[in-house]
N, C-alpha and C. Protein backbone atom coordinates (compact mmCIF):
# COMPACT_ATOMS: atom_id res chain seq x y z
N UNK A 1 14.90 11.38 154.30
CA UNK A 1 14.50 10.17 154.99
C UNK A 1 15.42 9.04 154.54
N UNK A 2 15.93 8.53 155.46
CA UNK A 2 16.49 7.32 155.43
C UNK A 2 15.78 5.73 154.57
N UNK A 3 16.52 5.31 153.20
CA UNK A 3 15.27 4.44 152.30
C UNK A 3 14.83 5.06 151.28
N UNK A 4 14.82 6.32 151.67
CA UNK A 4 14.33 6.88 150.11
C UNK A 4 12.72 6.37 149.86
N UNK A 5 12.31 6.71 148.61
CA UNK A 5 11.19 6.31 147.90
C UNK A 5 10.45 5.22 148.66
N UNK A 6 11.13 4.31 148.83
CA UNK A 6 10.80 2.57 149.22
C UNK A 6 10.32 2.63 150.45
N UNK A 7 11.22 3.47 151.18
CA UNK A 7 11.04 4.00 152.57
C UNK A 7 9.79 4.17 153.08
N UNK A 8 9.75 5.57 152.62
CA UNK A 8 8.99 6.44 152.28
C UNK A 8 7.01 5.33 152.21
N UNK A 9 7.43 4.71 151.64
CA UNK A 9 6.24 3.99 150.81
C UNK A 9 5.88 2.94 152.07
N UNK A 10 6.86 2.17 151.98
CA UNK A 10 6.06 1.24 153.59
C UNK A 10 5.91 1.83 155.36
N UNK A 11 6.76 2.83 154.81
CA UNK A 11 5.76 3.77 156.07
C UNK A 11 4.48 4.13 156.00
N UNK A 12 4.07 4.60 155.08
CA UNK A 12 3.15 5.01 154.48
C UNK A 12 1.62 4.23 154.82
N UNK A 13 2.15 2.56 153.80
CA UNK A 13 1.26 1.67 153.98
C UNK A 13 1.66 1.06 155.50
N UNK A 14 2.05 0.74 155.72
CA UNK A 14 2.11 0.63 157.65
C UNK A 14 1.27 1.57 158.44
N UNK A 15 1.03 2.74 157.74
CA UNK A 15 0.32 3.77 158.70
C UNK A 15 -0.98 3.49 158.19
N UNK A 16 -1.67 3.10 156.95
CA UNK A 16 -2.85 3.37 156.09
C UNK A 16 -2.70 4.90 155.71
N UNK A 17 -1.21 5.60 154.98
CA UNK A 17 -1.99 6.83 154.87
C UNK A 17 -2.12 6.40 153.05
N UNK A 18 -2.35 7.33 152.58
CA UNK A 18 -2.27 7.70 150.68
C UNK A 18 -0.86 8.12 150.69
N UNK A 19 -0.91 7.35 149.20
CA UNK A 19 0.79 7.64 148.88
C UNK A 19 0.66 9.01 148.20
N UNK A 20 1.36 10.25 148.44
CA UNK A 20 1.29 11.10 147.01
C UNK A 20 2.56 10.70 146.21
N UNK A 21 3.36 9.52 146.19
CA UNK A 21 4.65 9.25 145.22
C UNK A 21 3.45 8.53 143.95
N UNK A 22 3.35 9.10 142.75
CA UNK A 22 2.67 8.26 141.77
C UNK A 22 3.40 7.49 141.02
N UNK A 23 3.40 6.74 139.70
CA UNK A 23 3.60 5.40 139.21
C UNK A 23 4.53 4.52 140.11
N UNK A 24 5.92 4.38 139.26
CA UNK A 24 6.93 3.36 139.66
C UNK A 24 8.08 3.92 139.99
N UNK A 25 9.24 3.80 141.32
CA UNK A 25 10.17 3.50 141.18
C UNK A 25 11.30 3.23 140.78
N UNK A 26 11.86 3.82 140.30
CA UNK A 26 13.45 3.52 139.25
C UNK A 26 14.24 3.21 140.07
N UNK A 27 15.07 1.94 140.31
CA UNK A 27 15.62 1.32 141.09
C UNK A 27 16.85 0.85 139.93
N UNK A 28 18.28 0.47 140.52
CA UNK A 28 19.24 0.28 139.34
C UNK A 28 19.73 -0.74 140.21
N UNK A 29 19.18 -1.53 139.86
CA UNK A 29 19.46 -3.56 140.08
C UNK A 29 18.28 -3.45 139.10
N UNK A 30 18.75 -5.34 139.06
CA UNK A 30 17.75 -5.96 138.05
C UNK A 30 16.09 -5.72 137.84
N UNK A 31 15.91 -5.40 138.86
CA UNK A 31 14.31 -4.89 139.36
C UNK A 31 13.91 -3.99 138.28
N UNK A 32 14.84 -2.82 138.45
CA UNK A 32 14.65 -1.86 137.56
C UNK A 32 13.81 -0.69 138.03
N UNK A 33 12.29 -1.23 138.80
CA UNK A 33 11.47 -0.50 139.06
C UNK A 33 10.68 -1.42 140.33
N UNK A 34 10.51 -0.16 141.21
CA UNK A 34 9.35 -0.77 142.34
C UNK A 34 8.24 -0.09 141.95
N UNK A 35 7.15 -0.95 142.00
CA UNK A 35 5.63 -0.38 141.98
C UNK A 35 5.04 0.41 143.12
N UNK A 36 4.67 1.45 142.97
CA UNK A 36 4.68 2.11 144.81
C UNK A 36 2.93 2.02 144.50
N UNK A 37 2.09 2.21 143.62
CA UNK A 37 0.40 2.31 143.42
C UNK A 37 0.20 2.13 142.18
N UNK A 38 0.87 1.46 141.05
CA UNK A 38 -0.15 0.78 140.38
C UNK A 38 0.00 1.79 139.19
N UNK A 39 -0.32 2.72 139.61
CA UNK A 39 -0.38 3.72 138.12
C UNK A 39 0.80 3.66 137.04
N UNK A 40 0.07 3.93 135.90
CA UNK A 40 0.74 3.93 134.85
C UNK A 40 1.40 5.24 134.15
N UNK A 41 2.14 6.01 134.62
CA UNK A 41 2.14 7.16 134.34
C UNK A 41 2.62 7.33 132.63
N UNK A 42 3.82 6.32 132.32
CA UNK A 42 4.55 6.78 131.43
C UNK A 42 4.10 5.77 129.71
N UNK A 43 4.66 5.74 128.80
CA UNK A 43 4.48 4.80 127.36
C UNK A 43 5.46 4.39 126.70
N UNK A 44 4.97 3.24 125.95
CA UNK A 44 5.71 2.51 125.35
C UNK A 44 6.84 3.97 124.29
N UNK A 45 8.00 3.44 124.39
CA UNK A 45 8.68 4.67 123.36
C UNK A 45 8.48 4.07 122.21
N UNK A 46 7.85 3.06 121.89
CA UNK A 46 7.77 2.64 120.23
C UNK A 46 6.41 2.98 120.06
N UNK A 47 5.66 3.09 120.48
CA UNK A 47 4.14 2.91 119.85
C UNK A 47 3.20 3.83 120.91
N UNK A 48 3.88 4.53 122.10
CA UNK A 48 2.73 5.07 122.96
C UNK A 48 1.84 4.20 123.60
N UNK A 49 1.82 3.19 124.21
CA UNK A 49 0.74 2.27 124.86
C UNK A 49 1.49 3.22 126.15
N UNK A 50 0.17 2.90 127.06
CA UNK A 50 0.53 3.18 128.56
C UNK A 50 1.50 1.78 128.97
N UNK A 51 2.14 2.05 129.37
CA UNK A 51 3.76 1.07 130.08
C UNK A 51 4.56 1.80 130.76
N UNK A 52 5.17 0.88 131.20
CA UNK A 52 6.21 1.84 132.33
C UNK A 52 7.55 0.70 132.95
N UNK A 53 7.36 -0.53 132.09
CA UNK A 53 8.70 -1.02 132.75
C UNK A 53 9.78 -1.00 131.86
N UNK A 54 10.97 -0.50 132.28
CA UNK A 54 12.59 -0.22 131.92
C UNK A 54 13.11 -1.79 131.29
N UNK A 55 13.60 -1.63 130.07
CA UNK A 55 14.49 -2.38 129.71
C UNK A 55 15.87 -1.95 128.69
N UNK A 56 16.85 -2.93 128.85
CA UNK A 56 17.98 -2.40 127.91
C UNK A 56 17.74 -3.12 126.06
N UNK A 57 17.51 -2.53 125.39
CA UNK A 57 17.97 -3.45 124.23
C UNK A 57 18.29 -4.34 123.79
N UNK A 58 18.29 -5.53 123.15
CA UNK A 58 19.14 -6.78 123.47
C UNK A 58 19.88 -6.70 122.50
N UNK A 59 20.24 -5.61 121.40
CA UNK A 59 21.42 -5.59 120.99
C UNK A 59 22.77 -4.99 121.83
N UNK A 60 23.39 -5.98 121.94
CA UNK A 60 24.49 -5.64 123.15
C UNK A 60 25.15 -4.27 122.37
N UNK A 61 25.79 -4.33 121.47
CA UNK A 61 26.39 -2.79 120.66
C UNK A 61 25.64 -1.16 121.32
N UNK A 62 23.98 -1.76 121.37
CA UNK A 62 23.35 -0.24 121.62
C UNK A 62 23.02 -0.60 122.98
N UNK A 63 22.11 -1.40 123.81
CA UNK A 63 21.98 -1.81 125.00
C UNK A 63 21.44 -0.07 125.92
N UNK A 64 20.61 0.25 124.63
CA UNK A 64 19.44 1.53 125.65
C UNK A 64 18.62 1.48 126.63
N UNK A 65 18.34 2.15 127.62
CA UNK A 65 17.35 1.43 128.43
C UNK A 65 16.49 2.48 128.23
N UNK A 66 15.23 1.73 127.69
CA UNK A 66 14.43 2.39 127.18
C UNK A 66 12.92 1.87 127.76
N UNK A 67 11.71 2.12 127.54
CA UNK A 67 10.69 0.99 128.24
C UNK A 67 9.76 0.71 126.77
N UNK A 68 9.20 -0.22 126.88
CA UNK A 68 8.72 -0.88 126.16
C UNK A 68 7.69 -2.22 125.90
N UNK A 69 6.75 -1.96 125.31
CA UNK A 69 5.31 -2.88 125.86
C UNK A 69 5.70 -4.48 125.23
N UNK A 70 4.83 -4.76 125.67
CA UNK A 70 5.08 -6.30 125.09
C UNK A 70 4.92 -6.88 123.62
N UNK A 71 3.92 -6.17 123.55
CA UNK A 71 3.66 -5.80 121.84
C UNK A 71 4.46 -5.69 121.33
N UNK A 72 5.64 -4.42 121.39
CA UNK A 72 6.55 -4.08 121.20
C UNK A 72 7.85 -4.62 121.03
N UNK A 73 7.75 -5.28 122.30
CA UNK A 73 9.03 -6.32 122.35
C UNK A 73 8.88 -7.75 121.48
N UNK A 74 7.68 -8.01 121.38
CA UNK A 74 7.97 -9.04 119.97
C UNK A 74 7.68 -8.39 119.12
N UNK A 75 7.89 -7.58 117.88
CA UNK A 75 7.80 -6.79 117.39
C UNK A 75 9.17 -6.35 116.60
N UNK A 76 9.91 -6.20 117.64
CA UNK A 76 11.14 -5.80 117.33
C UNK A 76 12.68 -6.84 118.44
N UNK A 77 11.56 -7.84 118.70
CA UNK A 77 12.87 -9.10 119.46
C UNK A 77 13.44 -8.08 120.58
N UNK A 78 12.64 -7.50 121.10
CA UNK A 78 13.36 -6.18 122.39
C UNK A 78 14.34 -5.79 121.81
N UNK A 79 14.43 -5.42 120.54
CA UNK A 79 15.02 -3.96 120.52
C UNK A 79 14.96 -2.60 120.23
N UNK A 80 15.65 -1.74 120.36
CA UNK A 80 14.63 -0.19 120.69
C UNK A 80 14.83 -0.18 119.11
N UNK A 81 15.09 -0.46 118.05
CA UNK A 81 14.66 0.03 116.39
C UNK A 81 14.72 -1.43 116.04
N UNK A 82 14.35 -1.20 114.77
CA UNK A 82 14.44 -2.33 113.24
C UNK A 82 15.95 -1.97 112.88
N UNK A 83 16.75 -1.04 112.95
CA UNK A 83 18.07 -1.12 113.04
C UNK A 83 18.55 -2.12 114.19
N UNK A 84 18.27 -1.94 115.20
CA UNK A 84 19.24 -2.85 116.27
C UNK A 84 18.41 -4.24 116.13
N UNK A 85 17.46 -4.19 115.74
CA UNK A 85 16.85 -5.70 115.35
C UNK A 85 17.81 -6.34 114.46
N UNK A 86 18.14 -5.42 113.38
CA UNK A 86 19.02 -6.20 112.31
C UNK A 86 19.95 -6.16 113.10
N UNK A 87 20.98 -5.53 113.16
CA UNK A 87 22.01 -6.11 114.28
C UNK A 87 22.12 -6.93 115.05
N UNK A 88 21.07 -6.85 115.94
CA UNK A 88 20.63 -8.19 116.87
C UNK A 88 21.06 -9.43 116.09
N UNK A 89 20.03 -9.53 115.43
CA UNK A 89 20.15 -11.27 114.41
C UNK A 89 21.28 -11.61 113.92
N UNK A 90 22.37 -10.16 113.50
CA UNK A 90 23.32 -10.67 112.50
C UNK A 90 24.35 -10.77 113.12
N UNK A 91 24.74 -9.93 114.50
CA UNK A 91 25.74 -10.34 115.78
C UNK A 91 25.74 -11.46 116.61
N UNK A 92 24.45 -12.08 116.11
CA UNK A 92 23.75 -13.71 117.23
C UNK A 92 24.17 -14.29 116.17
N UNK A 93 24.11 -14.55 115.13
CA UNK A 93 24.89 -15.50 114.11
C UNK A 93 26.03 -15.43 113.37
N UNK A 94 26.79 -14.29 113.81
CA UNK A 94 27.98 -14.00 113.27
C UNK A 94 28.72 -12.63 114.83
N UNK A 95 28.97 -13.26 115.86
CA UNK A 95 29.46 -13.27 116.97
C UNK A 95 30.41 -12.30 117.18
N UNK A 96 31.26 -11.80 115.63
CA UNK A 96 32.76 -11.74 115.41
C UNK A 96 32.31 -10.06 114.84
N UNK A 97 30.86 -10.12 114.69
CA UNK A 97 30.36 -8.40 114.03
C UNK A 97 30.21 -7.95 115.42
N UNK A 98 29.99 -8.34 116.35
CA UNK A 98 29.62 -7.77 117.58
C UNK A 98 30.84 -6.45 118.34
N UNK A 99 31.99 -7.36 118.38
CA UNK A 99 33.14 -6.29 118.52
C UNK A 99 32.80 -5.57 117.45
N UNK A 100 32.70 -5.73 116.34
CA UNK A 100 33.09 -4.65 115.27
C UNK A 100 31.98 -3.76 115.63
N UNK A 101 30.74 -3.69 116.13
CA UNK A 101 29.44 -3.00 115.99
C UNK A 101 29.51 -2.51 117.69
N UNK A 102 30.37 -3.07 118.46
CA UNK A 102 30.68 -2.48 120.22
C UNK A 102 31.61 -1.16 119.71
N UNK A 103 32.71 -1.22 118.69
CA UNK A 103 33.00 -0.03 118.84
C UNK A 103 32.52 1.28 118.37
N UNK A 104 31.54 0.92 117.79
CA UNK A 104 30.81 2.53 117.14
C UNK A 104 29.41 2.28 118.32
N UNK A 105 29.45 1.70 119.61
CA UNK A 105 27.92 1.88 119.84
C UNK A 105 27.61 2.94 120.49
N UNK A 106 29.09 3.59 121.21
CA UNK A 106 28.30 4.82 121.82
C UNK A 106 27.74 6.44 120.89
N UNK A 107 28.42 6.08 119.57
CA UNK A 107 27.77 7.02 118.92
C UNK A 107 26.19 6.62 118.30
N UNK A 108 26.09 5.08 118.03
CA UNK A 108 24.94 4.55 117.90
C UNK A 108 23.85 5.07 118.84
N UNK A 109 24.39 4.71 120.35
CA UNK A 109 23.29 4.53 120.84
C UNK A 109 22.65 6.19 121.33
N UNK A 110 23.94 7.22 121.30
CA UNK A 110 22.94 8.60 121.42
C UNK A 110 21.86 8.67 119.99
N UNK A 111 22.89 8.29 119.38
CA UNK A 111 21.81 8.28 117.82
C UNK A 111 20.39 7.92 117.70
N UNK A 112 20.17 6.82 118.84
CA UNK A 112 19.33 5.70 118.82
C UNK A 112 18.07 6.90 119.94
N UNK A 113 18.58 6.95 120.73
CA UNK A 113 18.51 7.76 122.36
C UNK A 113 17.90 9.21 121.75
N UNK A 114 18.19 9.51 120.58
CA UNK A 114 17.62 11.03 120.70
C UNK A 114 16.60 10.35 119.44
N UNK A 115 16.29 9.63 118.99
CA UNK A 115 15.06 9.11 117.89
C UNK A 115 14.20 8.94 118.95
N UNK A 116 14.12 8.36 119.98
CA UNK A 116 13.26 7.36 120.80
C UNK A 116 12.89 8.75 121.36
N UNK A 117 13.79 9.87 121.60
CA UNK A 117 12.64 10.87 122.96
C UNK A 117 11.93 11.76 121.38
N UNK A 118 12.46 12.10 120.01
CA UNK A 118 11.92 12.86 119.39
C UNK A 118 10.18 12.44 119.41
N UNK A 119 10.48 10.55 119.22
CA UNK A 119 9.34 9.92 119.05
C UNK A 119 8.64 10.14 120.03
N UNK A 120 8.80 10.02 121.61
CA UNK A 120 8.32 10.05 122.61
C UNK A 120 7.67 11.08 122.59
N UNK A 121 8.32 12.45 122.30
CA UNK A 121 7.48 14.04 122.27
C UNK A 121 6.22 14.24 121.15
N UNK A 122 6.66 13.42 120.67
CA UNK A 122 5.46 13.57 119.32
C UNK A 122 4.30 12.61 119.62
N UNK A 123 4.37 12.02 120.62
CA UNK A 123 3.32 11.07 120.72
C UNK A 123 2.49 11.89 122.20
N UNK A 124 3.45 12.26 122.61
CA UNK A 124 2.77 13.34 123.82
C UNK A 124 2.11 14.06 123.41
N UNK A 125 2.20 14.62 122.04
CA UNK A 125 1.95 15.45 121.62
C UNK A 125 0.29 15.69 120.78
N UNK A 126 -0.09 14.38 120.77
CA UNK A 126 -1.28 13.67 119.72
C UNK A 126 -1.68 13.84 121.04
């Protein structure tokens, strides 16, 4: 179908039928995500709360897109560890670590990327 997902969805509600597409949308613009019904399918990767909206890290070096509750995000200043937290703070006040910490980020950030799903499985798992 022509639209995809989105498509799909205001046909849907234009007709009154039931959606069977459940939670959200993954969309890659700023959006991130369209809501198609509300449900919450997925969780916070830090703590397991039910959540489901996509964000990147705000340490630019790792910049994961990971999702994450609000709790969460002050918590750790939106970033996916207490590692990229420290980074965060110390690349925002010293500008000049940032290159130095951009060139190791893609080994960082699988580093970062396979903690967050180990965590994720183990919380599925409770």
């Amino acid at each position: 179908m022509y639209g995809g997902v989105l498509e799909y969805v205001r046909q849907i509600r234009t007709a009154g039928l039931e959606s069977k597409f459940l939670g959200k949308n993954f969309v890659f613009d700023a959006r991130m995500a369209e809501d198609v019904n509300g449900q919450i399918l997925a969780g916070c990767h830090q703590c397991g709360r039910p959540f489901d909206s996509h964000k990147n890290c705000a340490n630019n070096a790792c910049h994961l897109l990971f999702i994450q509750c609000p709790q969460c995000a002050a918590q750790y200043d939106n970033c996916c560890s207490n590692e990229c937290k420290d980074e965060y703070h110390n690349t925002t006040l010293n500008p000049s670590k940032l290159r130095m910490a951009s060139s190791t980020n893609n080994k960082y950030r699988k580093s970062m990327a396979m903690k967050l799903k180990e965590k994720t499985l183990a919380l599925e798992m409770v």
